[in-house]
PDB file of N, CA and C in Angstrom:
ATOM      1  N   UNK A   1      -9.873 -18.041  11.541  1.00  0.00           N
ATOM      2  CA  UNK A   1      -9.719 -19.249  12.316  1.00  0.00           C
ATOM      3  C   UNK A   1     -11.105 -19.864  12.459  1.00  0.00           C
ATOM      4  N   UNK A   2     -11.335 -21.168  11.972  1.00  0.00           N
ATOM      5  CA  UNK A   2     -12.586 -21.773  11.752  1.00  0.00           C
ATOM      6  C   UNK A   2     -12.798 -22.815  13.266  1.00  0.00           C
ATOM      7  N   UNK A   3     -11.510 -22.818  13.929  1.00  0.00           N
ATOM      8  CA  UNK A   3     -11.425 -23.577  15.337  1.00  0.00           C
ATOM      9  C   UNK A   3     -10.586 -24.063  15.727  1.00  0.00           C
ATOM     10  N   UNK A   4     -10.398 -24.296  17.233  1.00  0.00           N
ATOM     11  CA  UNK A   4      -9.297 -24.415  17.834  1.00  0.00           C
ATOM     12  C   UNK A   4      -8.570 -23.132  18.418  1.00  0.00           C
ATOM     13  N   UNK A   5      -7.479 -22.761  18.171  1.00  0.00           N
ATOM     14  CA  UNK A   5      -6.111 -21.732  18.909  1.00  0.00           C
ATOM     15  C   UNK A   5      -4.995 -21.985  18.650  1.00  0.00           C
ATOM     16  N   UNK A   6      -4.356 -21.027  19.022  1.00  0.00           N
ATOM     17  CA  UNK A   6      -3.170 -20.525  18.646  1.00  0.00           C
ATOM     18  C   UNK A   6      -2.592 -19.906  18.568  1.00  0.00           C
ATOM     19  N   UNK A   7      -0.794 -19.603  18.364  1.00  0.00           N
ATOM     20  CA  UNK A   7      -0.141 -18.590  18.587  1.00  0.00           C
ATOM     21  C   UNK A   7       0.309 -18.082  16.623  1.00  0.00           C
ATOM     22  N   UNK A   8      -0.020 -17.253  16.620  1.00  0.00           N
ATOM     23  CA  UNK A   8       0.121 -16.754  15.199  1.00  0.00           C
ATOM     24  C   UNK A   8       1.559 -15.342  16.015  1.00  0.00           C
ATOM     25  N   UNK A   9       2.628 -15.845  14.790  1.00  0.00           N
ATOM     26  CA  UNK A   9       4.015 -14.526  15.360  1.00  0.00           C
ATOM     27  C   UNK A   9       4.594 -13.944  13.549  1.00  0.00           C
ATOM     28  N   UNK A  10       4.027 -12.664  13.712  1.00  0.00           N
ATOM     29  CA  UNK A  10       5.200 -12.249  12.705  1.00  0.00           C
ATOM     30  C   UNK A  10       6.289 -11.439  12.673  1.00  0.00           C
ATOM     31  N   UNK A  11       6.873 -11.091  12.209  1.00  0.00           N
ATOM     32  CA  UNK A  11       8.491 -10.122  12.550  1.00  0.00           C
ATOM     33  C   UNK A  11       7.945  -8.586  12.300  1.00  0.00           C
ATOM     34  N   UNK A  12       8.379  -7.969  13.290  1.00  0.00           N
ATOM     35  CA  UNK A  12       8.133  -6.285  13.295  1.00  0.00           C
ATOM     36  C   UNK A  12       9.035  -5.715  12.551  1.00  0.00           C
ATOM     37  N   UNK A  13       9.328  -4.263  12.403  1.00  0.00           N
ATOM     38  CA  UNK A  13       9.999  -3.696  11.640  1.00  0.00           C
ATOM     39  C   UNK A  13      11.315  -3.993  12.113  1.00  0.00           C
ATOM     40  N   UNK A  14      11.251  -3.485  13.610  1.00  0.00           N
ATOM     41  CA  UNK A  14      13.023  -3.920  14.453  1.00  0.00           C
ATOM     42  C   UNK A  14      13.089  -5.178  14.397  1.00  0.00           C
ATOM     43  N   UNK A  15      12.779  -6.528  13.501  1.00  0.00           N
ATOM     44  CA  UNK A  15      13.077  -7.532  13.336  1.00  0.00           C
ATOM     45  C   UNK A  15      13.160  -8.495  14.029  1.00  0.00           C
ATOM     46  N   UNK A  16      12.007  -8.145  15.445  1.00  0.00           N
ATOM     47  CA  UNK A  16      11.770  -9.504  16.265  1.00  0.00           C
ATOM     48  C   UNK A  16      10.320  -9.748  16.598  1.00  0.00           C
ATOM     49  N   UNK A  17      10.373 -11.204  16.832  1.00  0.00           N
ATOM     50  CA  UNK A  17       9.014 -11.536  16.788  1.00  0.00           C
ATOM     51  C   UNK A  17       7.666 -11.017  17.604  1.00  0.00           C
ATOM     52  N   UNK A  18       6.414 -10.792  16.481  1.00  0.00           N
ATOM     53  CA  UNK A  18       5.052 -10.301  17.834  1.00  0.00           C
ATOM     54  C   UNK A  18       4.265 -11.629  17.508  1.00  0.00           C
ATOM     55  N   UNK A  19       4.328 -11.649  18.924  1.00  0.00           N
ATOM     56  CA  UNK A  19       3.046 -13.234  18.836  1.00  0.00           C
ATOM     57  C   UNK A  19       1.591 -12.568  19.377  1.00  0.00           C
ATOM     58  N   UNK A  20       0.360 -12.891  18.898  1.00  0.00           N
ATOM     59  CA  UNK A  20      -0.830 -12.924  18.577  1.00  0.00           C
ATOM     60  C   UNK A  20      -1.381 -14.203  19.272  1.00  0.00           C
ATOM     61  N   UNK A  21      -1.989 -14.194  20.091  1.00  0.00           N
ATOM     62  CA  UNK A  21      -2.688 -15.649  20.050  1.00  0.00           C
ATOM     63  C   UNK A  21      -4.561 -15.540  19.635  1.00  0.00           C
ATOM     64  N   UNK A  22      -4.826 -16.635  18.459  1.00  0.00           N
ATOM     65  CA  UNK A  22      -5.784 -16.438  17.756  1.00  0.00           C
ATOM     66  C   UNK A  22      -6.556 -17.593  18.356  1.00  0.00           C
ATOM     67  N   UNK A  23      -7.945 -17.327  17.987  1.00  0.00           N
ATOM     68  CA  UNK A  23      -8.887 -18.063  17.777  1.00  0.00           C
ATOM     69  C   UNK A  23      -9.787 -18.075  17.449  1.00  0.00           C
ATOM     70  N   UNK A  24     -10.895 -19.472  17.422  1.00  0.00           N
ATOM     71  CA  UNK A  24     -11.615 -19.456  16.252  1.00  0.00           C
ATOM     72  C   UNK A  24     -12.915 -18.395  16.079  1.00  0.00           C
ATOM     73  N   UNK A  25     -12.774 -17.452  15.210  1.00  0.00           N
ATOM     74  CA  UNK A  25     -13.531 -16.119  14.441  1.00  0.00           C
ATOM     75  C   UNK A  25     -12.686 -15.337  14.652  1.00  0.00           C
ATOM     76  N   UNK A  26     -12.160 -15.447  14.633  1.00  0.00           N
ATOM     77  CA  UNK A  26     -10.170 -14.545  14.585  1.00  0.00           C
ATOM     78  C   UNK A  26     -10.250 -14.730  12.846  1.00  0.00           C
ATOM     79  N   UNK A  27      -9.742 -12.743  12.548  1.00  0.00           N
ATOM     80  CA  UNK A  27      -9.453 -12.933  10.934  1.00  0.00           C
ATOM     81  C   UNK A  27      -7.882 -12.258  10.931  1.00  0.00           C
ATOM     82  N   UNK A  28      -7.110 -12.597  10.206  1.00  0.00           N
ATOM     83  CA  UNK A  28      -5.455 -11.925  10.556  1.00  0.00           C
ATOM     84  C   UNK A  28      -5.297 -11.642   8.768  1.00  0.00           C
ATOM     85  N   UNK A  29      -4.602 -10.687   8.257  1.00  0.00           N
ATOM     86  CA  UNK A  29      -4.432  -9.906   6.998  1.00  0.00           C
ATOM     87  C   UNK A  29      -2.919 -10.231   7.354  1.00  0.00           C
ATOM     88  N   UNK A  30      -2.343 -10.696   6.155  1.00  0.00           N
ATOM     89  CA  UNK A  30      -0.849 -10.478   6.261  1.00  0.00           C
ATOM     90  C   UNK A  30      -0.277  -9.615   4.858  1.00  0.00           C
ATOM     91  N   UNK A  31       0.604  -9.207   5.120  1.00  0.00           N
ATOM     92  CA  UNK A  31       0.661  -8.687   3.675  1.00  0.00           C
ATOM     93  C   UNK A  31       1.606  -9.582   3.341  1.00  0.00           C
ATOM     94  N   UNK A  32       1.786  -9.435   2.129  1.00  0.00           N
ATOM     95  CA  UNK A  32       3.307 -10.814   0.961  1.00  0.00           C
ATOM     96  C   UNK A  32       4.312 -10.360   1.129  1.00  0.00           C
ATOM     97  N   UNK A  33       5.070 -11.307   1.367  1.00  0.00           N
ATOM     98  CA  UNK A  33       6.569 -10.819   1.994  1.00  0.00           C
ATOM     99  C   UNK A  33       6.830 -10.506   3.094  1.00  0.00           C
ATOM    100  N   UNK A  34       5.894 -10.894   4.157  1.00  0.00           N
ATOM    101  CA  UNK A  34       5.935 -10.868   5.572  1.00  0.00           C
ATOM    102  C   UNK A  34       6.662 -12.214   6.209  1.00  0.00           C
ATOM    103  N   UNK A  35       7.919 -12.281   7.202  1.00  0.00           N
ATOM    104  CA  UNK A  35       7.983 -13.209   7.811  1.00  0.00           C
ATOM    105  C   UNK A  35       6.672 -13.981   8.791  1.00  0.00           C
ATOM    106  N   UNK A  36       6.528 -14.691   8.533  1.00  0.00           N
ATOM    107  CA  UNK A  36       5.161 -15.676   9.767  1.00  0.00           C
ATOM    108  C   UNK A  36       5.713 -16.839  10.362  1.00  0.00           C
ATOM    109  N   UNK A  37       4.659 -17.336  11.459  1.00  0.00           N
ATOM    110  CA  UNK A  37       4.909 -18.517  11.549  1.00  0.00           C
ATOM    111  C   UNK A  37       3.496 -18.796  12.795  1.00  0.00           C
ATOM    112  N   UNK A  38       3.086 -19.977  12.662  1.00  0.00           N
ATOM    113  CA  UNK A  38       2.095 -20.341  13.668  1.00  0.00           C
ATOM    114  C   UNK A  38       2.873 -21.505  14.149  1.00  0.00           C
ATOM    115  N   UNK A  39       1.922 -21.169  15.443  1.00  0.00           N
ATOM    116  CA  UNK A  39       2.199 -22.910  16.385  1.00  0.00           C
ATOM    117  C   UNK A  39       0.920 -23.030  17.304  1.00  0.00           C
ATOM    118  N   UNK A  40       1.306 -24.336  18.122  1.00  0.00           N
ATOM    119  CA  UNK A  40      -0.392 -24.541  18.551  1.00  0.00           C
ATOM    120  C   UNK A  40      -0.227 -24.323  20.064  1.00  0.00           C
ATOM    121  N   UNK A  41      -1.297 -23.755  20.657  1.00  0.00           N
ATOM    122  CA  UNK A  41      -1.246 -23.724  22.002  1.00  0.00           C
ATOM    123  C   UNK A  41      -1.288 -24.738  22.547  1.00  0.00           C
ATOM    124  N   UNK A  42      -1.445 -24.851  23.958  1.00  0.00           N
ATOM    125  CA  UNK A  42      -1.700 -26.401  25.013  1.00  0.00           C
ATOM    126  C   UNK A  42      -3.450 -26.749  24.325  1.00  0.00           C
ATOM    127  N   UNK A  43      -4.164 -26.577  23.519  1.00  0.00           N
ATOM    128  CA  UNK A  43      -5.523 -27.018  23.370  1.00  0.00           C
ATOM    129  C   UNK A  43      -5.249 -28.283  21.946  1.00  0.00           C
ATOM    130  N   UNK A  44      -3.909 -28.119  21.617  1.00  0.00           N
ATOM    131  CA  UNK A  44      -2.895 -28.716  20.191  1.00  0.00           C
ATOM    132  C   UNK A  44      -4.000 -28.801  19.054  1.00  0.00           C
ATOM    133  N   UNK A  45      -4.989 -27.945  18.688  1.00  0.00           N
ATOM    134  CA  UNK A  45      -5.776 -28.086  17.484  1.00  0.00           C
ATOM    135  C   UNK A  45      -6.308 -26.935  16.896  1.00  0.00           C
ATOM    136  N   UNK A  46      -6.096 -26.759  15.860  1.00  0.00           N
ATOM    137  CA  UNK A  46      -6.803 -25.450  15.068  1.00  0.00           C
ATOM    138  C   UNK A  46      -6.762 -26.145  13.597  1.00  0.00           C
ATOM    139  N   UNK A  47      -8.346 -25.259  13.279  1.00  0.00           N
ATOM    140  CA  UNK A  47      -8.494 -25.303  11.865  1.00  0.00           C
ATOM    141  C   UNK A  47      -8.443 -23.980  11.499  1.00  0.00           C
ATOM    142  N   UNK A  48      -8.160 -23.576  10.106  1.00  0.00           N
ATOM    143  CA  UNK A  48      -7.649 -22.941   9.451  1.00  0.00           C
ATOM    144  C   UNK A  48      -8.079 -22.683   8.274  1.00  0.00           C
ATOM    145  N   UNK A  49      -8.389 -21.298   7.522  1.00  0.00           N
ATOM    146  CA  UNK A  49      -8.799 -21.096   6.374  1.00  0.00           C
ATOM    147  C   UNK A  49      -7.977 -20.110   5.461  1.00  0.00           C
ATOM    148  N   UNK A  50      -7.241 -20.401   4.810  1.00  0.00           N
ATOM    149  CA  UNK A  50      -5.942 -19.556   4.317  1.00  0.00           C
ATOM    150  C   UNK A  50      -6.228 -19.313   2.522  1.00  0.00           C
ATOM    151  N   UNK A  51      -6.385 -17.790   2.532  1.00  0.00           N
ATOM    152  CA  UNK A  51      -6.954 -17.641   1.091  1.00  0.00           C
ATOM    153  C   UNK A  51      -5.702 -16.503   0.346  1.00  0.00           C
ATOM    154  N   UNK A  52      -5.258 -17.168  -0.480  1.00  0.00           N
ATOM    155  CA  UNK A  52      -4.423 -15.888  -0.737  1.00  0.00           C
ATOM    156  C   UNK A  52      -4.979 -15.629  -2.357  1.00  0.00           C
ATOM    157  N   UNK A  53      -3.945 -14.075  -2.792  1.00  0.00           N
ATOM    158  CA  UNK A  53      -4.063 -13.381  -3.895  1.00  0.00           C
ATOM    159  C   UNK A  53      -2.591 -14.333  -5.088  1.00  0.00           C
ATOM    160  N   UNK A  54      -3.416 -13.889  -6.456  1.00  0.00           N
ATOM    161  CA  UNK A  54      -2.330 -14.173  -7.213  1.00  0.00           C
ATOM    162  C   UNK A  54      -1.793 -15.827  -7.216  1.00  0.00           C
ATOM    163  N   UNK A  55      -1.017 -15.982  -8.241  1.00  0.00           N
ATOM    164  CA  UNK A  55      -0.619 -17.355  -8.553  1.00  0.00           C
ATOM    165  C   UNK A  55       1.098 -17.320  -7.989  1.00  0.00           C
ATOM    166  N   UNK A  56       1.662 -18.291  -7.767  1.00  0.00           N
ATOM    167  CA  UNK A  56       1.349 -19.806  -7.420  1.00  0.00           C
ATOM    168  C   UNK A  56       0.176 -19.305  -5.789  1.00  0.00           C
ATOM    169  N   UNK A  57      -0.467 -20.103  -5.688  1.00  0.00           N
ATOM    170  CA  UNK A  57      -1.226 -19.814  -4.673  1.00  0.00           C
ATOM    171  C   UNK A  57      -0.583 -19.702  -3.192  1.00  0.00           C
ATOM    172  N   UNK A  58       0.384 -20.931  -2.902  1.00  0.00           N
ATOM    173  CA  UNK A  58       0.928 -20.413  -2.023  1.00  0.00           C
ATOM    174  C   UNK A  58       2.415 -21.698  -2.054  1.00  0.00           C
ATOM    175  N   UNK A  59       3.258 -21.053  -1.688  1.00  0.00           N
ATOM    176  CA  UNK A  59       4.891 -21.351  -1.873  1.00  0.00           C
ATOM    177  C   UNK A  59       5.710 -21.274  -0.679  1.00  0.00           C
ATOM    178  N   UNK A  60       5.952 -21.781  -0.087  1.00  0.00           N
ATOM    179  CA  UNK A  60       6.711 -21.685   0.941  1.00  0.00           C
ATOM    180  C   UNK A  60       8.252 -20.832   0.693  1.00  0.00           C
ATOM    181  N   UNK A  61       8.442 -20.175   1.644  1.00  0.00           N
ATOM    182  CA  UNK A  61      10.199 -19.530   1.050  1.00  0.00           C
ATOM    183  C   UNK A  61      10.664 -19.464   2.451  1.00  0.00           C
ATOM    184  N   UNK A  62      11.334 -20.685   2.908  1.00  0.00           N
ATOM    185  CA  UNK A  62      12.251 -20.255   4.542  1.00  0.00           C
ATOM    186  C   UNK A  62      12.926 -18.957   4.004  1.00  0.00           C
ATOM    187  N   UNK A  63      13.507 -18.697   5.438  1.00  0.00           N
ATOM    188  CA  UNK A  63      14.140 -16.823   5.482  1.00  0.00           C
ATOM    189  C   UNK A  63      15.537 -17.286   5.298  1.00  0.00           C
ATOM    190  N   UNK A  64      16.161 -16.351   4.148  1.00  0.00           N
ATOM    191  CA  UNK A  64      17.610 -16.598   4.055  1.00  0.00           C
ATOM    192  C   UNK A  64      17.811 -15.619   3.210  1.00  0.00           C
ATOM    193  N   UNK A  65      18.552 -15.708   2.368  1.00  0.00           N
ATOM    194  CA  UNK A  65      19.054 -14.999   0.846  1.00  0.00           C
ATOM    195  C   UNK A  65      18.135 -15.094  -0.229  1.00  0.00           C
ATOM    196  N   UNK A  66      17.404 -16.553  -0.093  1.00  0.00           N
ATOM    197  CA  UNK A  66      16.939 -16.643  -1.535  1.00  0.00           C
ATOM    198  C   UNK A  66      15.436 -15.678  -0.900  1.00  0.00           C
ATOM    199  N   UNK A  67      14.980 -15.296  -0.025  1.00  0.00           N
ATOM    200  CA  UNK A  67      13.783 -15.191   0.823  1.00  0.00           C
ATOM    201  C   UNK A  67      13.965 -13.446   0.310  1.00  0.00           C
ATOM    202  N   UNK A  68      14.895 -13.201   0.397  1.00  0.00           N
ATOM    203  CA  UNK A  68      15.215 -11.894   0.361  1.00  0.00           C
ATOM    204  C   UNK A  68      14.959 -11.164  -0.880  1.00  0.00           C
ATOM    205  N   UNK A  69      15.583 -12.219  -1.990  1.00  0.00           N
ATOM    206  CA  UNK A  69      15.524 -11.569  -3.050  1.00  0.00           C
ATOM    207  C   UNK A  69      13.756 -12.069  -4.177  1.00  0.00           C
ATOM    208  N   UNK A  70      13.044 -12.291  -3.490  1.00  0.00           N
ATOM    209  CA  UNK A  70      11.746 -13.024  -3.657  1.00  0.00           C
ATOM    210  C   UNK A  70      10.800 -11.420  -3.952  1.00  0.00           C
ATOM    211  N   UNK A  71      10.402 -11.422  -5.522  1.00  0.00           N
ATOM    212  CA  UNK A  71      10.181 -10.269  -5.732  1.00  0.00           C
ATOM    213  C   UNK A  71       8.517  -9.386  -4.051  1.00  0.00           C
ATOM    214  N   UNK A  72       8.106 -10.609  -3.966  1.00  0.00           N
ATOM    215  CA  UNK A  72       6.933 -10.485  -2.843  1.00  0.00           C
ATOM    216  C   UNK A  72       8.065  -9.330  -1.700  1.00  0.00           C
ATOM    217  N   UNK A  73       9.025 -10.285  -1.406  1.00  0.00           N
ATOM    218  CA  UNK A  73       9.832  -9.899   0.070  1.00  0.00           C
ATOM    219  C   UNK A  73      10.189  -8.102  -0.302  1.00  0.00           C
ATOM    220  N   UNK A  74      11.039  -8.178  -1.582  1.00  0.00           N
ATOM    221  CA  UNK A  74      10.907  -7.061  -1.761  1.00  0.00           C
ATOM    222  C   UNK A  74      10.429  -6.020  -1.917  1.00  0.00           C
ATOM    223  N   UNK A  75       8.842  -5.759  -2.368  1.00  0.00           N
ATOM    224  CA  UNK A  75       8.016  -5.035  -1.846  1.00  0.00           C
ATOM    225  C   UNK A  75       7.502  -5.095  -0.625  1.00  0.00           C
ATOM    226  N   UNK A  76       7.538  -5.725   0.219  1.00  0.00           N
ATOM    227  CA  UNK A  76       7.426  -5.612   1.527  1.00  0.00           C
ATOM    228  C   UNK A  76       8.787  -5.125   2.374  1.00  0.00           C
ATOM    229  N   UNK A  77       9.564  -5.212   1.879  1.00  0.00           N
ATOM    230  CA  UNK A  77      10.445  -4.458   2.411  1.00  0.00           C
ATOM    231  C   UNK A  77      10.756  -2.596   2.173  1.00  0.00           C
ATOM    232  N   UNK A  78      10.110  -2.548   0.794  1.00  0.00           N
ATOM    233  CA  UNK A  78      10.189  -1.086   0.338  1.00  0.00           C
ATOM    234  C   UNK A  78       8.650  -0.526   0.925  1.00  0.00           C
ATOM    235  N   UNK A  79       7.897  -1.386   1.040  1.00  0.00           N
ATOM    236  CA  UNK A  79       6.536  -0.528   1.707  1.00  0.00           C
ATOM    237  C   UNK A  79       7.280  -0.246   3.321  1.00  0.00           C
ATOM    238  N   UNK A  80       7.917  -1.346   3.943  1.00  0.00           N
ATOM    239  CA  UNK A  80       8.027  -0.931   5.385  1.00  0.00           C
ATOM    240  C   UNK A  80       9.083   0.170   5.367  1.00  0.00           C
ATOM    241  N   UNK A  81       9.846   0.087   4.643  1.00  0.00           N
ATOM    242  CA  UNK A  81      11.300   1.649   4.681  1.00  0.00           C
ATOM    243  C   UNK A  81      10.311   2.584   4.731  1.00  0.00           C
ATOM    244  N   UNK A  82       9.088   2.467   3.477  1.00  0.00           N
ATOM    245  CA  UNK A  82       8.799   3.864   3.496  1.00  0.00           C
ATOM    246  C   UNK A  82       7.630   4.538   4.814  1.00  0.00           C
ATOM    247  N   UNK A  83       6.937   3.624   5.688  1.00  0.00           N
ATOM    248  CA  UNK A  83       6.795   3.815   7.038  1.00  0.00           C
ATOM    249  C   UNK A  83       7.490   4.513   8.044  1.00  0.00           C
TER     250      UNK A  83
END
């Protein structure tokens, strides 16, 4: 986080949300195939530096069926079983 705040939430294993609230010199690791989502606190501004691995660089996939079968989702789902 390069500035500003915020609520950074991703889905736990039991499948409900942990919210984080970040700010700026805040570093967060997600792994691929993780549900996410940010929003902005009452300060309504953050900048942001988002670097990922591998091509397409980055793709959006809402959560559904097609989310599921998204070869990323699926290794993230077989790393968390095996936890």
């Amino acid at each position: 986080m390069l500035a500003g705040s915020g609520y950074f939430d991703i889905r736990s294993k039991e499948d409900t949300w942990v919210r984080m609230w970040t700010k700026a010199g805040d570093l967060i690791i997600l792994p691929a195939g993780s549900y996410h989502r940010f929003t902005l606190d009452e300060g309504n501004y953050v900048k942001a530096l988002r670097l990922f691995v591998g091509e397409p660089v980055w793709t959006p996939i809402n959560r559904g069926p097609e989310a599921d079968e998204h070869p990323s989702r699926t290794q993230y789902l077989q790393a968390v079983a095996a936890t």
